[in-house]
PDB file of N, CA and C in Angstrom:
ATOM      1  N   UNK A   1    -197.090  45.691 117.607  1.00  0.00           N
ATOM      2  CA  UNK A   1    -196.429  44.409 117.720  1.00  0.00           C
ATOM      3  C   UNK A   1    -195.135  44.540 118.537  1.00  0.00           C
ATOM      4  N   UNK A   2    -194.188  45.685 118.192  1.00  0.00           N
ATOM      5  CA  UNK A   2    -192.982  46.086 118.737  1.00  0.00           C
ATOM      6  C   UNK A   2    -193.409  47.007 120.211  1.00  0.00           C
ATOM      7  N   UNK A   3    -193.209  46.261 121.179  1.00  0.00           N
ATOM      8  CA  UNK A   3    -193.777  47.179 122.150  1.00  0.00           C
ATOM      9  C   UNK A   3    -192.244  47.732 122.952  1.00  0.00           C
ATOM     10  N   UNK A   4    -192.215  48.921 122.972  1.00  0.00           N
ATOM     11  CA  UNK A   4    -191.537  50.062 123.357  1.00  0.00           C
ATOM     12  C   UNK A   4    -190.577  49.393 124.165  1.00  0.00           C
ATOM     13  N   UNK A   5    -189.561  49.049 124.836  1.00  0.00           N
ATOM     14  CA  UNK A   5    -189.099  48.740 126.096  1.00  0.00           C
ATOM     15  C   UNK A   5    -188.049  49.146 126.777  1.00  0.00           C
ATOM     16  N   UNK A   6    -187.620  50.414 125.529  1.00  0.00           N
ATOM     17  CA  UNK A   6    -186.307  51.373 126.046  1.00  0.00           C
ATOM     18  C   UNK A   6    -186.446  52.867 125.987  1.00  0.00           C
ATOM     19  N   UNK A   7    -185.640  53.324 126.760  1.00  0.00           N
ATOM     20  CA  UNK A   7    -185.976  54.445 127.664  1.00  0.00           C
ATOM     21  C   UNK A   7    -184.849  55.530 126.536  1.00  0.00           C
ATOM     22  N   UNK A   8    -184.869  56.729 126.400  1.00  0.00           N
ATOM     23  CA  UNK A   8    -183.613  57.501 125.767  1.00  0.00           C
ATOM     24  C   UNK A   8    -182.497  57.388 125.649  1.00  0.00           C
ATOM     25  N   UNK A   9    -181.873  56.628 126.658  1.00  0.00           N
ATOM     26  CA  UNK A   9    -180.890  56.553 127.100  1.00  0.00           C
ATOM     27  C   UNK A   9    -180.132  55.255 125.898  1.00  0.00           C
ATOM     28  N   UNK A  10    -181.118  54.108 126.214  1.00  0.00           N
ATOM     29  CA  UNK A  10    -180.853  53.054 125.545  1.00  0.00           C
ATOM     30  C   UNK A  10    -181.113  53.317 124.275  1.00  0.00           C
ATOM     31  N   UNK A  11    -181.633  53.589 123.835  1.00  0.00           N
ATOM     32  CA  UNK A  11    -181.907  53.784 122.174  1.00  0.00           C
ATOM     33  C   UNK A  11    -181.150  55.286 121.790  1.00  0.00           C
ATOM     34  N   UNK A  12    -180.624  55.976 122.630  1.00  0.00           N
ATOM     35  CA  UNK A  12    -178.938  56.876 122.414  1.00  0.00           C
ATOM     36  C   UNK A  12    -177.745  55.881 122.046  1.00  0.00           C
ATOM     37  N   UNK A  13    -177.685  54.779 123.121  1.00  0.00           N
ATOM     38  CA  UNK A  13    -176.404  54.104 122.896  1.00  0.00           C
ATOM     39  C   UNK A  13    -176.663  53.255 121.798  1.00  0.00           C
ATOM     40  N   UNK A  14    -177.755  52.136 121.408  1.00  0.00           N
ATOM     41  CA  UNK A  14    -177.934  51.342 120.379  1.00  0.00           C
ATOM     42  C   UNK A  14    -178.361  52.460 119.190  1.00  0.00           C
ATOM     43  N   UNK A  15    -178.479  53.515 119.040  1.00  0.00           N
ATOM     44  CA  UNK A  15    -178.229  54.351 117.440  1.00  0.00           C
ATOM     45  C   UNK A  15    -176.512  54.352 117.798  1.00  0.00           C
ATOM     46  N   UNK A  16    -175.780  54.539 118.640  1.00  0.00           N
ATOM     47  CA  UNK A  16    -174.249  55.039 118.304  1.00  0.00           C
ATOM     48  C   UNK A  16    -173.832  53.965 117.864  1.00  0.00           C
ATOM     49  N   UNK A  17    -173.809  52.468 118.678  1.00  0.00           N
ATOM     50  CA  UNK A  17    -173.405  51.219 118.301  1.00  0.00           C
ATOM     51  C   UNK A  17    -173.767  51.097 117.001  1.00  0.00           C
ATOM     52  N   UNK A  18    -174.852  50.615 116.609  1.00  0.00           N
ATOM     53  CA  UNK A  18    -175.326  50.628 115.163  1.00  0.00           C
ATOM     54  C   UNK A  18    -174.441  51.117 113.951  1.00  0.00           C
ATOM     55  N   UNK A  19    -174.260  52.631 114.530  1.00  0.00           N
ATOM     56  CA  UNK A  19    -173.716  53.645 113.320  1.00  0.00           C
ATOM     57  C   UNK A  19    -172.205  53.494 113.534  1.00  0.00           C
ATOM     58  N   UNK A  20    -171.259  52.778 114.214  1.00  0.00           N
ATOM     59  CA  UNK A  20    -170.402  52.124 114.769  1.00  0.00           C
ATOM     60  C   UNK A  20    -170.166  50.980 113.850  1.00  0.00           C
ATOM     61  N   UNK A  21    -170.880  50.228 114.643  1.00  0.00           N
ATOM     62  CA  UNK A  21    -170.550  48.520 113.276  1.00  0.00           C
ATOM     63  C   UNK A  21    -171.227  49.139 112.194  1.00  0.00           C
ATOM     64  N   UNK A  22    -171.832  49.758 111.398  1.00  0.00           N
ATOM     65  CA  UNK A  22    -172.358  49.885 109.686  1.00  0.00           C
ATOM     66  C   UNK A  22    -170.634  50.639 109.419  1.00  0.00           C
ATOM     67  N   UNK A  23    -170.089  51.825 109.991  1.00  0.00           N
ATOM     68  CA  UNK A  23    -168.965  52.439 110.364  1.00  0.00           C
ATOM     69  C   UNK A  23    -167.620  51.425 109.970  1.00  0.00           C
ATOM     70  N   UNK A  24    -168.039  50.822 110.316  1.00  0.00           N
ATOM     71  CA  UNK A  24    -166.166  49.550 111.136  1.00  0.00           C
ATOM     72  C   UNK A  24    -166.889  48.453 109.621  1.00  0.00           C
ATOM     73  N   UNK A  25    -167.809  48.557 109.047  1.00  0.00           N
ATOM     74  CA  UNK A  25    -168.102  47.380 108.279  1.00  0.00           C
ATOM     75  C   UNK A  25    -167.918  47.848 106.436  1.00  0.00           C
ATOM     76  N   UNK A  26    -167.991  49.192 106.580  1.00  0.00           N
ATOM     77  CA  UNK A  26    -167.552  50.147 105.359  1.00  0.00           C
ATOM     78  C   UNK A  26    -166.269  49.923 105.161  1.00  0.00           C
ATOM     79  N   UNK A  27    -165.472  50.535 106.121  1.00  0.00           N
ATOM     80  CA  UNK A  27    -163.763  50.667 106.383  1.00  0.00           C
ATOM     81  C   UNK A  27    -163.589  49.170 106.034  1.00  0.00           C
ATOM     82  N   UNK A  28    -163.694  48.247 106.737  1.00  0.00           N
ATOM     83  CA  UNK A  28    -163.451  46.742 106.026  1.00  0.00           C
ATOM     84  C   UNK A  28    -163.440  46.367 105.128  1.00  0.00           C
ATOM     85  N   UNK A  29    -164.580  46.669 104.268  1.00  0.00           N
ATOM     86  CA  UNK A  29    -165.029  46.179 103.275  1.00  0.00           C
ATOM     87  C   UNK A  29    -164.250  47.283 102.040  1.00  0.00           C
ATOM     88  N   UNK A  30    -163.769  48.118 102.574  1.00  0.00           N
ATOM     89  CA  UNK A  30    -162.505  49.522 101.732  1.00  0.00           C
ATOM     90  C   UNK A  30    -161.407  48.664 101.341  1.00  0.00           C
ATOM     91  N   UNK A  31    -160.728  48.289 102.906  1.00  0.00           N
ATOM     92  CA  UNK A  31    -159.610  47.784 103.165  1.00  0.00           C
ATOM     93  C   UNK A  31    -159.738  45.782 102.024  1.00  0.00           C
ATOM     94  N   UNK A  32    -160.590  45.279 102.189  1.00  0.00           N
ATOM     95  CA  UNK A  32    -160.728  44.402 101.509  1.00  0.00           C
ATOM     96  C   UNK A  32    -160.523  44.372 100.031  1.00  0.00           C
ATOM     97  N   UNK A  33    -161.474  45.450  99.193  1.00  0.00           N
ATOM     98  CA  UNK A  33    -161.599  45.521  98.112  1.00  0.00           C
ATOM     99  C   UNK A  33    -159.947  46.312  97.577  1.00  0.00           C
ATOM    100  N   UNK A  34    -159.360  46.796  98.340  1.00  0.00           N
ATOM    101  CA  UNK A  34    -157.647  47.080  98.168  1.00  0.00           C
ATOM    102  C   UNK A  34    -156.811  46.187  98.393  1.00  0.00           C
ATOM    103  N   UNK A  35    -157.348  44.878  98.947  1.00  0.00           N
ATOM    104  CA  UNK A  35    -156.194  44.515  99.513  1.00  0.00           C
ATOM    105  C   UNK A  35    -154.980  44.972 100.534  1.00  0.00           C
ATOM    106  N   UNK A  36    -155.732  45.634 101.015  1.00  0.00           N
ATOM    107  CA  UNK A  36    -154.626  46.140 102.231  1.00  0.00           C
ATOM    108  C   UNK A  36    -154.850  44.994 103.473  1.00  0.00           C
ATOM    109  N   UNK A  37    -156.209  44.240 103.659  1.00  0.00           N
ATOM    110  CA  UNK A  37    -156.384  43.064 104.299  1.00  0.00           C
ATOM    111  C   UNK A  37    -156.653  42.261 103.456  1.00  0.00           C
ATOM    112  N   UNK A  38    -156.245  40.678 103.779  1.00  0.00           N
ATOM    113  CA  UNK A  38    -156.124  39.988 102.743  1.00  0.00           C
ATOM    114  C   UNK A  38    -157.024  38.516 102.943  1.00  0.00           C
ATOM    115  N   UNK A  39    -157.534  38.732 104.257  1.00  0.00           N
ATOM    116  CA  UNK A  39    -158.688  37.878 104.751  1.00  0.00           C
ATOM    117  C   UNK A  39    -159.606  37.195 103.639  1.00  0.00           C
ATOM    118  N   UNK A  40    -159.716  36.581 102.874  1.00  0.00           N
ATOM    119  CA  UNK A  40    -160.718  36.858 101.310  1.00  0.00           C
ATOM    120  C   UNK A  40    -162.106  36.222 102.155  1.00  0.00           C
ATOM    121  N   UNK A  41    -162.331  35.035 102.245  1.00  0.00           N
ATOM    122  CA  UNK A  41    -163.782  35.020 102.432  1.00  0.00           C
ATOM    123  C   UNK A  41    -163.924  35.238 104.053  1.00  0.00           C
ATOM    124  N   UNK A  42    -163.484  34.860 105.370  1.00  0.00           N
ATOM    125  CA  UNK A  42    -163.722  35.251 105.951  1.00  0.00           C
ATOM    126  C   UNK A  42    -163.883  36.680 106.329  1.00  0.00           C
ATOM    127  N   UNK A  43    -163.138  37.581 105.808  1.00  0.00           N
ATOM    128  CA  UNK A  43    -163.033  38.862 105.691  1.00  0.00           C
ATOM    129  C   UNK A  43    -164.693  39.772 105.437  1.00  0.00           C
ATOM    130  N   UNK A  44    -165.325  39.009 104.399  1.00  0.00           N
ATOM    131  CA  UNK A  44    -166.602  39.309 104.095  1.00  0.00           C
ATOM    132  C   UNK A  44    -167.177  38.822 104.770  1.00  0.00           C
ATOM    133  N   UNK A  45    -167.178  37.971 105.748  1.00  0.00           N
ATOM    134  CA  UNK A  45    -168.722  37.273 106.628  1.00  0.00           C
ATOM    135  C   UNK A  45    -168.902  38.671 107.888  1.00  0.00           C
ATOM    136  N   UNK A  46    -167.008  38.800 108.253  1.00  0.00           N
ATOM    137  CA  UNK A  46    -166.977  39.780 109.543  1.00  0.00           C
ATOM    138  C   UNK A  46    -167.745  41.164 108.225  1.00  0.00           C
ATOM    139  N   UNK A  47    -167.512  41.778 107.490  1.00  0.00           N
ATOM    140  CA  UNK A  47    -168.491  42.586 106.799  1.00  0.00           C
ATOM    141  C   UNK A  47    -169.608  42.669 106.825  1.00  0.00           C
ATOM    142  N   UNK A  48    -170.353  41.319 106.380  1.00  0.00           N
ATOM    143  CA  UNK A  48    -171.773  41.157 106.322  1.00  0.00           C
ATOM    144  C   UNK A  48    -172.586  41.434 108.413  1.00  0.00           C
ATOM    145  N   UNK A  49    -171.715  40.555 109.056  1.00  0.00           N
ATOM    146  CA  UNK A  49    -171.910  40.837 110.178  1.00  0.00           C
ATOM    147  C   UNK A  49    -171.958  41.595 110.866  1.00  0.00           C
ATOM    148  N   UNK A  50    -170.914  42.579 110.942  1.00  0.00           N
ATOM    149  CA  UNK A  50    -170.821  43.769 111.596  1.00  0.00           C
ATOM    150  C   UNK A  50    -172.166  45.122 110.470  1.00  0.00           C
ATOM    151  N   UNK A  51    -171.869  44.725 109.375  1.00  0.00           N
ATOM    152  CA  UNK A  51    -173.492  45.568 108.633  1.00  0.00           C
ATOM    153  C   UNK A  51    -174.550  45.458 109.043  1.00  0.00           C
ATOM    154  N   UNK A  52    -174.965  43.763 108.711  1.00  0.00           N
ATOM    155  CA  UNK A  52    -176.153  43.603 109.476  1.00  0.00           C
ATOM    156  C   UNK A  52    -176.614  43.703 111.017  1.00  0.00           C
ATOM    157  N   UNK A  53    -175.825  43.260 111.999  1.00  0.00           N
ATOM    158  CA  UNK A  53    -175.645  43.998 113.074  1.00  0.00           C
ATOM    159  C   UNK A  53    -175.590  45.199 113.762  1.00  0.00           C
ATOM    160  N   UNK A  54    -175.015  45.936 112.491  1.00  0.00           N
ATOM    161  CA  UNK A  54    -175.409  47.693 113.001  1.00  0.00           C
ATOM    162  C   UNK A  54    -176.371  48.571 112.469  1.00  0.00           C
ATOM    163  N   UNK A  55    -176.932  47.364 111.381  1.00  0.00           N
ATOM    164  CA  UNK A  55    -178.222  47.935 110.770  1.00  0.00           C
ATOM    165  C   UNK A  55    -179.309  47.659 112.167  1.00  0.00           C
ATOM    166  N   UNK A  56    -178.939  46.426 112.160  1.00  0.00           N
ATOM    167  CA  UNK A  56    -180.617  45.970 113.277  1.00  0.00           C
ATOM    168  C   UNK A  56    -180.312  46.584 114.434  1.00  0.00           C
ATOM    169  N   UNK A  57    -179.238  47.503 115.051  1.00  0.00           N
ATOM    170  CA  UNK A  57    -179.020  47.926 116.181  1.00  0.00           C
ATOM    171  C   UNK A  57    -179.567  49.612 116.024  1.00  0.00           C
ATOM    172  N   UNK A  58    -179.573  49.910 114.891  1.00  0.00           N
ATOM    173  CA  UNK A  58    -180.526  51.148 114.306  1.00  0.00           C
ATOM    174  C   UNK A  58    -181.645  50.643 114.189  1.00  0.00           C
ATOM    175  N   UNK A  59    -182.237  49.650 113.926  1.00  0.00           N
ATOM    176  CA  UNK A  59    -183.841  49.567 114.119  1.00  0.00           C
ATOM    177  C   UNK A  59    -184.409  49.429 115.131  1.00  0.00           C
ATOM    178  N   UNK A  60    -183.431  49.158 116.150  1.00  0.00           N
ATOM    179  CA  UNK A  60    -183.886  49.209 117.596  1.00  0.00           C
ATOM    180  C   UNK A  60    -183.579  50.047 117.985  1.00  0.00           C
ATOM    181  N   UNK A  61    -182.723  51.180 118.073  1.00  0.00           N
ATOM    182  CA  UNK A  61    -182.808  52.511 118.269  1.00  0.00           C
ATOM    183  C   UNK A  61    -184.262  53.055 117.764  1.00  0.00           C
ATOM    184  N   UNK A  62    -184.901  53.203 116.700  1.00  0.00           N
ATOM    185  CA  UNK A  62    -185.930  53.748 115.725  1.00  0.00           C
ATOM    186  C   UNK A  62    -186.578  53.199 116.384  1.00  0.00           C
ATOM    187  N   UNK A  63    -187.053  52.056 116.657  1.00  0.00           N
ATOM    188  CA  UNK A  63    -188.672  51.319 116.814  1.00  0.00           C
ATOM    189  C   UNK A  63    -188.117  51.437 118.916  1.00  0.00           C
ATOM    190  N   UNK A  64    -187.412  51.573 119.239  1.00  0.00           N
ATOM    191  CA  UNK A  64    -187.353  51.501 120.665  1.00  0.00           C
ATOM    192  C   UNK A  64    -187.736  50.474 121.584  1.00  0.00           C
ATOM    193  N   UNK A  65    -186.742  49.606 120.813  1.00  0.00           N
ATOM    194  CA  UNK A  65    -187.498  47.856 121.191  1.00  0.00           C
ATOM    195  C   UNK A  65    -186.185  46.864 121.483  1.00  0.00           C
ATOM    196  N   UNK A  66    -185.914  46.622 122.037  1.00  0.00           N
ATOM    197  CA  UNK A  66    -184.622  45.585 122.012  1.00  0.00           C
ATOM    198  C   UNK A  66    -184.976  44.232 122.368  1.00  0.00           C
ATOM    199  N   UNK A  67    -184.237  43.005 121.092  1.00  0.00           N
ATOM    200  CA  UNK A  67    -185.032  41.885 121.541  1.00  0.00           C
ATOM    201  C   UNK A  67    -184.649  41.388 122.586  1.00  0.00           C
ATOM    202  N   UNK A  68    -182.943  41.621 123.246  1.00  0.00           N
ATOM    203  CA  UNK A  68    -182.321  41.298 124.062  1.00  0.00           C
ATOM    204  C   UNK A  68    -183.536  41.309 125.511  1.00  0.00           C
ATOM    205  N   UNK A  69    -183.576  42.739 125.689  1.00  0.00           N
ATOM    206  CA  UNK A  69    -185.163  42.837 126.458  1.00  0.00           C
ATOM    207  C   UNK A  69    -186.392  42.347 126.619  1.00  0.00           C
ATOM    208  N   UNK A  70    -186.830  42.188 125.296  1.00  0.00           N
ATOM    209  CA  UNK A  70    -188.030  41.224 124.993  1.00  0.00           C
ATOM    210  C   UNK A  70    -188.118  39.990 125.218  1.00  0.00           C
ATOM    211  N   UNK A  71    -186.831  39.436 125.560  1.00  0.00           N
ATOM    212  CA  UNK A  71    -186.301  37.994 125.953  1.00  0.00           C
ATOM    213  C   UNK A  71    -186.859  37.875 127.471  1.00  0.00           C
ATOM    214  N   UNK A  72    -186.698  39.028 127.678  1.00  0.00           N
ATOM    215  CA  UNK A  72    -186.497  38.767 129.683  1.00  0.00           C
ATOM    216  C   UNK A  72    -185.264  38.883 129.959  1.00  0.00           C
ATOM    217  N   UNK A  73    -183.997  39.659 129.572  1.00  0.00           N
ATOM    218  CA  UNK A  73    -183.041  39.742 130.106  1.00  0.00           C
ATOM    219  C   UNK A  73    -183.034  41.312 130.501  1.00  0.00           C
ATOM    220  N   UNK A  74    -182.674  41.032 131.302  1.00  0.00           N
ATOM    221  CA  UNK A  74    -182.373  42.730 131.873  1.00  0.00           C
ATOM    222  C   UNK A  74    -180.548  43.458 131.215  1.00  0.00           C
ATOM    223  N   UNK A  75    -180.972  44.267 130.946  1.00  0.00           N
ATOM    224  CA  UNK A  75    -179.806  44.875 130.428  1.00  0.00           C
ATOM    225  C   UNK A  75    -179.385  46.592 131.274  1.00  0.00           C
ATOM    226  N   UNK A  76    -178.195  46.944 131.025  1.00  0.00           N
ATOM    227  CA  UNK A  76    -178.054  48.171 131.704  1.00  0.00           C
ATOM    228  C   UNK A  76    -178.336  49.598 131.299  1.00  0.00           C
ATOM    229  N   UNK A  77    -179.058  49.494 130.368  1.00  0.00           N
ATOM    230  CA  UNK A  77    -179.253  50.807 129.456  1.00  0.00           C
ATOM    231  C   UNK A  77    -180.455  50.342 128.958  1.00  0.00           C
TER     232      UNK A  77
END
């Protein structure tokens, strides 16, 4: 169903990104639950976002599929 459409290169950079925002969405969600940022609900959407975002940027690393691509857009990697 997922047909292949990235090369090593690209699915190198979308595993780093990925592990990046899951990365930047931990530390937030640290800094939140301390109160050292005090953002309260918006604070958690940028959490949920940047998680889910660097989760699905690891499944496209893994499955070697980007939908951005699958669209018809050409991308540089």
């Amino acid at each position: 169903m997922l047909e292949c459409n990235l090369d090593a290169k690209g699915k190198a950079a979308r595993l780093v990104g990925g592990i990046i925002g899951v990365a930047f969405s931990l530390v937030l969600a640290v800094l939140l639950l301390t109160d050292v940022v005090t953002q309260d609900t918006i604070g958690w959407y940028v959490v949920a976002g940047a998680f889910f975002g660097g989760a699905f940027a690891i499944f496209e690393a893994r499955a070697g599929w980007c939908v951005v691509r699958a669209m018809g857009i050409k991308t540089p990697l």
